[in-house]
Each structure stands twice: as C-alpha cells, then as structure tokens.
C-alpha atoms as a PDB file:
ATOM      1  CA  UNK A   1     -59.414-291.058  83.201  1.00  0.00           C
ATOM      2  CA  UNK A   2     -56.540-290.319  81.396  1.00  0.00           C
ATOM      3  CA  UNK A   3     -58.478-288.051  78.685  1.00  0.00           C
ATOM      4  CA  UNK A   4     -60.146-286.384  81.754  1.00  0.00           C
ATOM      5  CA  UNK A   5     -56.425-285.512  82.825  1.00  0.00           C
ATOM      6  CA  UNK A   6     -55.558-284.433  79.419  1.00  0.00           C
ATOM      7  CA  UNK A   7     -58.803-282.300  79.129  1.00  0.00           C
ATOM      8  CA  UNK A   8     -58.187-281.113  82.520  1.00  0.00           C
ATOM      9  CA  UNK A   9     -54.547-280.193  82.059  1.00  0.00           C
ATOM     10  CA  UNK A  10     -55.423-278.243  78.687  1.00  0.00           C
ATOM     11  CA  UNK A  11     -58.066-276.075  80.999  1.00  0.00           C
ATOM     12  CA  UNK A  12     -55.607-275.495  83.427  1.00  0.00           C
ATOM     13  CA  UNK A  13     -53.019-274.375  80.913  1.00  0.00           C
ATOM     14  CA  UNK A  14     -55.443-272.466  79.323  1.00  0.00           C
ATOM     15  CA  UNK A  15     -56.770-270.952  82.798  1.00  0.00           C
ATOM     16  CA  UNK A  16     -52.534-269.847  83.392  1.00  0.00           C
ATOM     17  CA  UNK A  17     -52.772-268.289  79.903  1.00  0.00           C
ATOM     18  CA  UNK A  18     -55.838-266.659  80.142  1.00  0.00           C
ATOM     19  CA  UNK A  19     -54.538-265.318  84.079  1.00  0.00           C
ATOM     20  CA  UNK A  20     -50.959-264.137  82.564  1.00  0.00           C
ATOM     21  CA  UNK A  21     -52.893-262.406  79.622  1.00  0.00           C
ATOM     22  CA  UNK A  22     -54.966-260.834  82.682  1.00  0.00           C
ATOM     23  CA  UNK A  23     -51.972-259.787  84.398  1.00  0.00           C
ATOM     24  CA  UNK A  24     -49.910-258.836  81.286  1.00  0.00           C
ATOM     25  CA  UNK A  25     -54.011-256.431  80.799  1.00  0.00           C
ATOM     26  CA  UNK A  26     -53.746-255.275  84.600  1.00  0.00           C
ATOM     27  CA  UNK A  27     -50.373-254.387  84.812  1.00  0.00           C
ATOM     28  CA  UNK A  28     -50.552-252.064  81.136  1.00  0.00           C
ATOM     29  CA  UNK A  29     -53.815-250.721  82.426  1.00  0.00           C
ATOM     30  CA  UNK A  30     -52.175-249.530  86.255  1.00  0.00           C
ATOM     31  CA  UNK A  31     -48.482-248.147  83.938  1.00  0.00           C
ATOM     32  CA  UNK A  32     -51.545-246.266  81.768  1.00  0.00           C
ATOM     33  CA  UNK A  33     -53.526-244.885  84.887  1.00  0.00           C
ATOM     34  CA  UNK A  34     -50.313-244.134  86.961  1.00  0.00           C
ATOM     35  CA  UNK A  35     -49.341-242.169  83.648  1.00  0.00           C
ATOM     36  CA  UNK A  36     -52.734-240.697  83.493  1.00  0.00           C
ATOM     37  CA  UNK A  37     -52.490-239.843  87.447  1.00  0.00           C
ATOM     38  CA  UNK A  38     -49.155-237.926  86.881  1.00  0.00           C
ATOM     39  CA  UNK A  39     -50.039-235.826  84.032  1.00  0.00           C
ATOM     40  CA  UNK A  40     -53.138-234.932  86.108  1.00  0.00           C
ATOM     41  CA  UNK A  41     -51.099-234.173  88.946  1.00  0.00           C
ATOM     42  CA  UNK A  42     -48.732-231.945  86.677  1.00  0.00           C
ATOM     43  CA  UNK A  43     -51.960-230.208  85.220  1.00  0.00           C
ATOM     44  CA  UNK A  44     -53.391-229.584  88.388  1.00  0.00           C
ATOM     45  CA  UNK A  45     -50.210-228.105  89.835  1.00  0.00           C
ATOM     46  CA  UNK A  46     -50.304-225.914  86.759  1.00  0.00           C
ATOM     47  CA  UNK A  47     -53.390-224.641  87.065  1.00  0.00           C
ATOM     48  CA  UNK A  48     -52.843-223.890  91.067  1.00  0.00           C
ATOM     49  CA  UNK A  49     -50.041-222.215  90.332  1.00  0.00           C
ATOM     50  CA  UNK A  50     -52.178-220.402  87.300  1.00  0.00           C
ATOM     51  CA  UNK A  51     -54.296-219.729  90.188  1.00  0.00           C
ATOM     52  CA  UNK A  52     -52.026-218.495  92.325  1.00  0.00           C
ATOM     53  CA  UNK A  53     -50.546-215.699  89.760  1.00  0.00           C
ATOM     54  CA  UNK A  54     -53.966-214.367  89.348  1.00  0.00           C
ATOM     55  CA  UNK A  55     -54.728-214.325  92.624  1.00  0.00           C
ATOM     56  CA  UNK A  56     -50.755-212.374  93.439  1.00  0.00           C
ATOM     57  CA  UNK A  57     -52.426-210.263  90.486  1.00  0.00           C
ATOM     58  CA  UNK A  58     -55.632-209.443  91.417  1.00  0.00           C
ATOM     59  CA  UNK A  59     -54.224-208.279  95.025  1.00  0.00           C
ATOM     60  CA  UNK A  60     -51.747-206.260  93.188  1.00  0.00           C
ATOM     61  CA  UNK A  61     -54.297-204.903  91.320  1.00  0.00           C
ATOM     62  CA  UNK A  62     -56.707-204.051  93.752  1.00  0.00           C
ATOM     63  CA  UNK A  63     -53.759-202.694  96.334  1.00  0.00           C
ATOM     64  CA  UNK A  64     -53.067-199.591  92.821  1.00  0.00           C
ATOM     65  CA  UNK A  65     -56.961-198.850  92.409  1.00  0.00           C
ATOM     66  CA  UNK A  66     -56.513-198.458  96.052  1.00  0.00           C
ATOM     67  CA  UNK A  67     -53.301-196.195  95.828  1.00  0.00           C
ATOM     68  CA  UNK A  68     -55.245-194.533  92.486  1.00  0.00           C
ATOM     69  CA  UNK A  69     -58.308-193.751  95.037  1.00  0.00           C
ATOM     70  CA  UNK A  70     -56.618-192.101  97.242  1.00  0.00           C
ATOM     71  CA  UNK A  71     -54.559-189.937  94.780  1.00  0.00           C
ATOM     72  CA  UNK A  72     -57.944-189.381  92.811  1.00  0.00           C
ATOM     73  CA  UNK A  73     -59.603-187.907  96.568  1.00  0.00           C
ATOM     74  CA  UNK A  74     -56.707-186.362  97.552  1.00  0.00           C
ATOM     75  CA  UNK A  75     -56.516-184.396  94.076  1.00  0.00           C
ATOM     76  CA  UNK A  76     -60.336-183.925  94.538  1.00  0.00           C
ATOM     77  CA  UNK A  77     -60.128-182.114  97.701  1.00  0.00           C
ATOM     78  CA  UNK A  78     -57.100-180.161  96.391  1.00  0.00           C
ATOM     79  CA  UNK A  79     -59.429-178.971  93.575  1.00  0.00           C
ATOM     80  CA  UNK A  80     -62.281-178.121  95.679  1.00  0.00           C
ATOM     81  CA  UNK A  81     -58.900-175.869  97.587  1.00  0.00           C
ATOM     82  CA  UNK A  82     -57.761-174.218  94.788  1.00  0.00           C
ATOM     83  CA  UNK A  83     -61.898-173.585  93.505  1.00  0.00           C
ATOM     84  CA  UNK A  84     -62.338-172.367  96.557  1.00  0.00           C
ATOM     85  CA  UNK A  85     -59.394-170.028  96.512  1.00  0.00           C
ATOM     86  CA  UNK A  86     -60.593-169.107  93.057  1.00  0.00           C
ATOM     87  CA  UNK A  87     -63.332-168.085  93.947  1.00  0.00           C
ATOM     88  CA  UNK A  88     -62.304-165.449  96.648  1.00  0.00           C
ATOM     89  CA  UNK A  89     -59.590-164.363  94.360  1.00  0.00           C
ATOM     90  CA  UNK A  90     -62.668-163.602  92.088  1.00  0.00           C
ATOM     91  CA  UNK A  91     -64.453-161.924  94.813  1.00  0.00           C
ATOM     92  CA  UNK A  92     -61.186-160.032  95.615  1.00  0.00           C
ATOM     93  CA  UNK A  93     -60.554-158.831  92.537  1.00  0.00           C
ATOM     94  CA  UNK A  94     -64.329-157.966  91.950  1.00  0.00           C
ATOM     95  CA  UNK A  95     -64.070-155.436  94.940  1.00  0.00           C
ATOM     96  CA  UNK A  96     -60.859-154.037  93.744  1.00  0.00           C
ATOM     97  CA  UNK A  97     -62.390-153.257  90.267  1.00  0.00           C
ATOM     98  CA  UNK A  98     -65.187-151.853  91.952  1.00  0.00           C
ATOM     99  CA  UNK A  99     -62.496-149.655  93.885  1.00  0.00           C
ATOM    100  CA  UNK A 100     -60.464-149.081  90.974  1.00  0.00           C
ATOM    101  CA  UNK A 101     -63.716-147.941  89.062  1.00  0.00           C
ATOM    102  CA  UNK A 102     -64.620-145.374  91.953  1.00  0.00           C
ATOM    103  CA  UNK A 103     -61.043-144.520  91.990  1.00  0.00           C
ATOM    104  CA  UNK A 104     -61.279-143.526  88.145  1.00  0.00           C
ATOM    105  CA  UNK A 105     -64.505-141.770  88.854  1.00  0.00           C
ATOM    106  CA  UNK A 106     -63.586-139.588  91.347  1.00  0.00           C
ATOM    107  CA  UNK A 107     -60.339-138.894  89.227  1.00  0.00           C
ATOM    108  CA  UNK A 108     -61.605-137.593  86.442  1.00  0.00           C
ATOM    109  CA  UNK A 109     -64.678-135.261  88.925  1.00  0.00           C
ATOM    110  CA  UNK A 110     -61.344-133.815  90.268  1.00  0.00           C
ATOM    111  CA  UNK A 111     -59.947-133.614  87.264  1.00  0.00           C
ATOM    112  CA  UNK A 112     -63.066-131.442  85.505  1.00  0.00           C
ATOM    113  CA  UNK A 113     -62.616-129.128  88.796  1.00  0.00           C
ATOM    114  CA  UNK A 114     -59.549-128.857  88.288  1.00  0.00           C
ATOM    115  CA  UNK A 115     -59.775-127.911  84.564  1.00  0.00           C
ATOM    116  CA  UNK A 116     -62.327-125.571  85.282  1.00  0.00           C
ATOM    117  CA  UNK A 117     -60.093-123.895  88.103  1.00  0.00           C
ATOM    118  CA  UNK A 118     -57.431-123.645  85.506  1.00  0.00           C
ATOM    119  CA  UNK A 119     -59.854-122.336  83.331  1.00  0.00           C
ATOM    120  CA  UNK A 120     -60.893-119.522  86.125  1.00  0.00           C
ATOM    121  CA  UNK A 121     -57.136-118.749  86.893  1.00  0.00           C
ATOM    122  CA  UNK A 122     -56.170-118.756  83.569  1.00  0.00           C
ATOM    123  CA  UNK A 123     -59.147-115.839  82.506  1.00  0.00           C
ATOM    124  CA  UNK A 124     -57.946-114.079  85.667  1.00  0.00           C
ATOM    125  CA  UNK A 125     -54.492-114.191  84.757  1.00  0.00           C
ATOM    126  CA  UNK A 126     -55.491-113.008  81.565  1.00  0.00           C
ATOM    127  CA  UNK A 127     -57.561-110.016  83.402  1.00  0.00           C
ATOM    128  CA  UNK A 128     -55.237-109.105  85.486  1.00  0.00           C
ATOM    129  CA  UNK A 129     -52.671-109.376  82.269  1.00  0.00           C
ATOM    130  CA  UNK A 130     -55.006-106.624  80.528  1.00  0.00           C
ATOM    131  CA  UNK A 131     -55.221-104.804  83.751  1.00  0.00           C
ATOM    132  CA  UNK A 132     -51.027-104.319  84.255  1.00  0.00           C
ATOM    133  CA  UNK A 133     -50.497-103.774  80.984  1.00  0.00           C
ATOM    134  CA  UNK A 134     -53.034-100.900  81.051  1.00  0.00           C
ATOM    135  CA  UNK A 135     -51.156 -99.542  84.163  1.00  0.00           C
ATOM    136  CA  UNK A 136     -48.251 -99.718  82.268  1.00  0.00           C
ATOM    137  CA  UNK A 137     -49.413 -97.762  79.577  1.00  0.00           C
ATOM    138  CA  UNK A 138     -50.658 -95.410  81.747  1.00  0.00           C
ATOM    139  CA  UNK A 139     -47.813 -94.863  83.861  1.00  0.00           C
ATOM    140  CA  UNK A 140     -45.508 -94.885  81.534  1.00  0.00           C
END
C-alpha cells in the first residue's frame, strides 16, 4: 500500500506539473493571440481608414470630371456660338465683297464715260480754241 501511495503521489505530482506546464502553454498562447488580435485590429483600422481616403478621393475626383464636364459643354456650345457667328460674318462679308466688286465695276464704267466726255469736251474746247482764234485774226 504504501508503494501504491508513493506511485500514486509521484502521478499526482507529475499530473500538477504537467497542468502548470499547460497553464504556463495556455496563458503564452492567449498573451500571443491577444497580441496577434491587436495588431490585426490596428491593420484593419489602417486599411479602413486607407479605404476611407480613397473613397474621400474618388468622390473628389469624380465631383472635378463633373465640374470639367460642364466647363468642357459649356465651352462646346460657346464654340458652336462663335462658329456660328463665323459663319454669318463670312456670309456678311461675302455680300459686301460682292457689293464692293459691283461698286468697283460700275466705278471704273463711269469712269471710261467720263474720260471719254473729257475727251469730247476737251476736242471741242480745242475746236472752238481754233475757231476764236480765227475770229481773232480776222477781226483784228
């Protein structure tokens, strides 16, 4: 009996050791996954604030392509405007060159008659000239 106690006390001794080495396991193991569970915690904060600054970014983002399409249409229909002005200046000016050419045209017809009526009064005067002159003579 007394070796049965003996035996018995070395298994229980050896059953405390073997349950404080478990304990001594556990509580390393819980300190390990409670670090573990913070720095996961701190990474996944990161990344939602990550998140979060692309997200602020992309709104930002899409809020000037917005702004940039409206510029970019609102330029666009002040071209088509000013192409559209253009082109009756063009048209404008087309007539007025057509006037101007008529204009020019009828210019220099008036301007032959009126070299030729120079012409006429200028061979008249020159008659007429001959003609005193010979009155002259003869009268005097």
């Amino acid at each position: 009996v007394a070796m049965e106690t003996v035996s018995l006390e070395h298994q229980i001794q050896s059953v405390q050791r073997h349950i404080t080495f478990l304990k001594k396991e556990q509580m390393e193991l819980l300190h390990d996954l409670h670090l573990e569970i913070l720095r996961l915690q701190k990474h996944c904060s990161e990344l939602t604030h990550d998140l979060e600054m692309k997200e602020l970014e992309a709104r930002q983002q899409d809020v000037l392509d917005r702004e940039l399409e409206e510029k970019c249409r609102a330029m666009e229909a002040q071209l088509q405007e000013k192409e559209k002005d253009n082109l009756e200046l063009r048209k404008e000016l087309q007539h007025k060159e057509t006037l101007v050419a008529a204009l020019r045209s009828s210019l220099r017809s008036k301007e032959r008659r009126f070299l030729e009526e120079l012409k006429r009064r200028s061979h008249r005067v020159t008659i007429l000239d001959t003609e005193l002159q010979k009155q002259t003579e003869a009268a005097a």
